[in-house]
Protein backbone atom coordinates (compact mmCIF):
# COMPACT_ATOMS: atom_id res chain seq x y z
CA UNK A 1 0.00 0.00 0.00
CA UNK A 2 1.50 3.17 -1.07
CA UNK A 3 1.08 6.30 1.60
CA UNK A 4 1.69 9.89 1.53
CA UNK A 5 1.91 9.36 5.40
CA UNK A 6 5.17 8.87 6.57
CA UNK A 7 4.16 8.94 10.08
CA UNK A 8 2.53 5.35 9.10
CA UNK A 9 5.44 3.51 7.74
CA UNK A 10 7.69 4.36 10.83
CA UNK A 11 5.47 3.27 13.97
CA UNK A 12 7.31 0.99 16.13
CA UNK A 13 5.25 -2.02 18.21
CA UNK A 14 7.00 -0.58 21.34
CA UNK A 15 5.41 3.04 20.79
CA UNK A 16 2.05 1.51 20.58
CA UNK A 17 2.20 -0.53 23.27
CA UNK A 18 3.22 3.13 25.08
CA UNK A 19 0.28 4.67 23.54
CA UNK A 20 -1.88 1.75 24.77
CA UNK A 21 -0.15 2.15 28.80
CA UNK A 22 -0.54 5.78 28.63
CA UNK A 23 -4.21 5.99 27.28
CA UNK A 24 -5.15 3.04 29.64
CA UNK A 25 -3.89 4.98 32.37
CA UNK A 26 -6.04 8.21 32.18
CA UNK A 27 -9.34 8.70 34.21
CA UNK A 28 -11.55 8.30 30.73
CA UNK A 29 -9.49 5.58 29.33
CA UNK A 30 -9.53 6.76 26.03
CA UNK A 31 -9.51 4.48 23.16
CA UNK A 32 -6.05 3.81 21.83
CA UNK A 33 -7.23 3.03 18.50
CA UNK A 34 -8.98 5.92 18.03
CA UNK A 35 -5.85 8.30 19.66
CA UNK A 36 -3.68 6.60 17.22
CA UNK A 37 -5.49 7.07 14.49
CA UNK A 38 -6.18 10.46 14.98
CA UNK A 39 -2.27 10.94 15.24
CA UNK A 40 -1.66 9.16 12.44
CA UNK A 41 -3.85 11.27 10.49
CA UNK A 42 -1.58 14.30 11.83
CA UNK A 43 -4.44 15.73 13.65
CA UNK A 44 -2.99 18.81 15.97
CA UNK A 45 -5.67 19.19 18.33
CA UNK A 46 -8.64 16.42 18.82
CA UNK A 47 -10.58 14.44 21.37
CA UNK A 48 -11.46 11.05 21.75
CA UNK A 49 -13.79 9.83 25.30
CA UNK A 50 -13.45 13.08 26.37
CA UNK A 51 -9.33 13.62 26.18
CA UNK A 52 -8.23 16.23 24.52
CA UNK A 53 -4.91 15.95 22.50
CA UNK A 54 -3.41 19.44 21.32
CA UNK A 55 0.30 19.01 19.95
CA UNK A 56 2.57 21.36 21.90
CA UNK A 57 3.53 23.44 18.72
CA UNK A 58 -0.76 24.30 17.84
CA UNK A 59 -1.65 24.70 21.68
CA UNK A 60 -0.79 28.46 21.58
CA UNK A 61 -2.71 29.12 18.83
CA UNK A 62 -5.30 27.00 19.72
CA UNK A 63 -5.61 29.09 23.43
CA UNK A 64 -5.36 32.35 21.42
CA UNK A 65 -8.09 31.64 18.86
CA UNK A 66 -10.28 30.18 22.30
CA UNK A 67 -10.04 32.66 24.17
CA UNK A 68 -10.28 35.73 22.45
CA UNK A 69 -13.48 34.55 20.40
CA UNK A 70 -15.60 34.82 23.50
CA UNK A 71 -15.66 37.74 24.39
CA UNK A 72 -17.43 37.87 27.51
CA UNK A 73 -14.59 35.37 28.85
CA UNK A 74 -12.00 37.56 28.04
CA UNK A 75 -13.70 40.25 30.17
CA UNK A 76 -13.59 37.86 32.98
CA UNK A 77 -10.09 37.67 33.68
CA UNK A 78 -8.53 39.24 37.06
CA UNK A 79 -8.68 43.03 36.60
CA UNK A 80 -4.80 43.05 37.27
CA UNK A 81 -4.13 40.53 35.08
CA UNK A 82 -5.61 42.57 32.19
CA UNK A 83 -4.27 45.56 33.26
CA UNK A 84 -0.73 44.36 33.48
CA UNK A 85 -0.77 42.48 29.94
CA UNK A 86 -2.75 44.78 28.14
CA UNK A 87 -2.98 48.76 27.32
CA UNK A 88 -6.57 49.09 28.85
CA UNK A 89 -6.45 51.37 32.77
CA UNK A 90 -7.04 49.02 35.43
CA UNK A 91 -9.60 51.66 36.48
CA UNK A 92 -11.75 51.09 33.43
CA UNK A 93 -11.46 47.45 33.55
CA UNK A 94 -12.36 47.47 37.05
CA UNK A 95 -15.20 49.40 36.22
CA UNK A 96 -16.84 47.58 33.91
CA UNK A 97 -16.50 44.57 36.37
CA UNK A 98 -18.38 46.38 38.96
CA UNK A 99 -21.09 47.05 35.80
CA UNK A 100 -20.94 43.14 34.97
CA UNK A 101 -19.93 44.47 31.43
CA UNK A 102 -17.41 41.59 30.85
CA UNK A 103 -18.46 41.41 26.88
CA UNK A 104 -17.24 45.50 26.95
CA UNK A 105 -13.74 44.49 28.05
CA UNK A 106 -13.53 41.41 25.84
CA UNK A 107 -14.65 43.51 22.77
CA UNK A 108 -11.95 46.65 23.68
CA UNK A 109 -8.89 43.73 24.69
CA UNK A 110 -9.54 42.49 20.48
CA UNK A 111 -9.81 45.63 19.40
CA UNK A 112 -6.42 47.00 20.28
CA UNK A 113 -4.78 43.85 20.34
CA UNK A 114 -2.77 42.37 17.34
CA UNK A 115 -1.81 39.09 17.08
CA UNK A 116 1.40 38.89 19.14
CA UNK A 117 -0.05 40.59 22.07
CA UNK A 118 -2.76 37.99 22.15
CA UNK A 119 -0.18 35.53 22.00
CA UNK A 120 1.44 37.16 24.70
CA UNK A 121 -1.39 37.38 27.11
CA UNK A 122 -2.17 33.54 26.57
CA UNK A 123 1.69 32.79 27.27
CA UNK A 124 1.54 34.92 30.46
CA UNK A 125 -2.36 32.87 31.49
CA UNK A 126 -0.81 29.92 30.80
CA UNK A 127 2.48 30.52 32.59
CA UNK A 128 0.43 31.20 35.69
CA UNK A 129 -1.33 28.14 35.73
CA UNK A 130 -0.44 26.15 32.73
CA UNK A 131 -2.73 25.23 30.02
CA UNK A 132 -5.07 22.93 32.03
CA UNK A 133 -6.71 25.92 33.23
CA UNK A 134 -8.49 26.51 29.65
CA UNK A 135 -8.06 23.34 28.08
CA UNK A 136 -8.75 20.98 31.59
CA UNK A 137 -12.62 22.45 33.30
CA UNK A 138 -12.47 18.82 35.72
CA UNK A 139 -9.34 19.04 37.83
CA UNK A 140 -6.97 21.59 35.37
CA UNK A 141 -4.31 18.89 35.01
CA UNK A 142 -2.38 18.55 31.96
CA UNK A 143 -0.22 15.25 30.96
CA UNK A 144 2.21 14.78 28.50
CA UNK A 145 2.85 12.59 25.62
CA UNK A 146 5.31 12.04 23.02
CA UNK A 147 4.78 9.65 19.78
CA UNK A 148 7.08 9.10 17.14
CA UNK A 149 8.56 12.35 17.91
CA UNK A 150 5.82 14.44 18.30
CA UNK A 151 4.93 16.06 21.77
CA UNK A 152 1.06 16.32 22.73
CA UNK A 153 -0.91 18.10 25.83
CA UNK A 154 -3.58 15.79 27.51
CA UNK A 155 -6.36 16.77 29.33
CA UNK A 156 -8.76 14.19 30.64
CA UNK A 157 -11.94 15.83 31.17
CA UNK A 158 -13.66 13.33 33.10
């Protein structure tokens, strides 16, 4: 069988095996099948049995576009926080807290950020607390798995 998949042609027993231990040994239990498959298909950021898989060099982007399309999230965020990774006055942030006008914030934080700012503030988030705080809602735990050279984020959900 001829492949464009190189990823395919290269899997050793002893990695699957790995896979098998690893996935056995979440909360979920995901299916190993299915995990394999889905990283043999070079998928970057996927969930199987609730588990999510996000290679480590898509998380970032995968945070940024997250977070900042909900707005009302963004807005959310500890008033120093924003104030300290962004250019909007702690007072007005702290403001529109009081007001409950989270989706105000959210909508001002995308307007006058570009790219690498949001970047930025996910970096500095996740640097707080790691990425199970976004990516993890059941205990924020994140584990980590390499196969066939390629590093992944966990987060069992369950």
């Amino acid at each position: 069988m001829n492949t464009s998949n190189n990823t395919q042609n290269t899997v050793k027993f002893s990695a699957i095996k790995a896979l098998k231990t690893f996935c056995e040994g979440l909360h979920s239990e995901p299916c190993y099948r299915e995990v394999l498959g889905c990283i043999l298909n070079e998928e970057t950021d996927f969930e199987v049995s609730n588990v999510r898989f996000i290679t480590d060099e898509t998380i970032l982007s995968v945070m940024v576009d997250e977070i900042f399309s909900d707005e009302y999230l963004l807005g959310c965020f500890n008033a120093s926080f924003i104030a300290d990774n962004t250019d909007l006055p702690i007072e007005m942030i702290e403001a529109c807290q009081e007001c409950e006008a989270f989706e105000a914030i959210g909508k001002g934080m995308n307007a006058t950020m570009d790219q690498d700012e949001k970047e930025s503030f996910c970096e500095e988030y996740a640097s707080a607390g790691g990425y199970g705080h976004h990516f993890n809602s059941y205990d924020f735990s994140e584990e980590e798995l390499t196969f066939n050279g390629v590093d992944f984020l966990v987060f069992d959900n369950q």
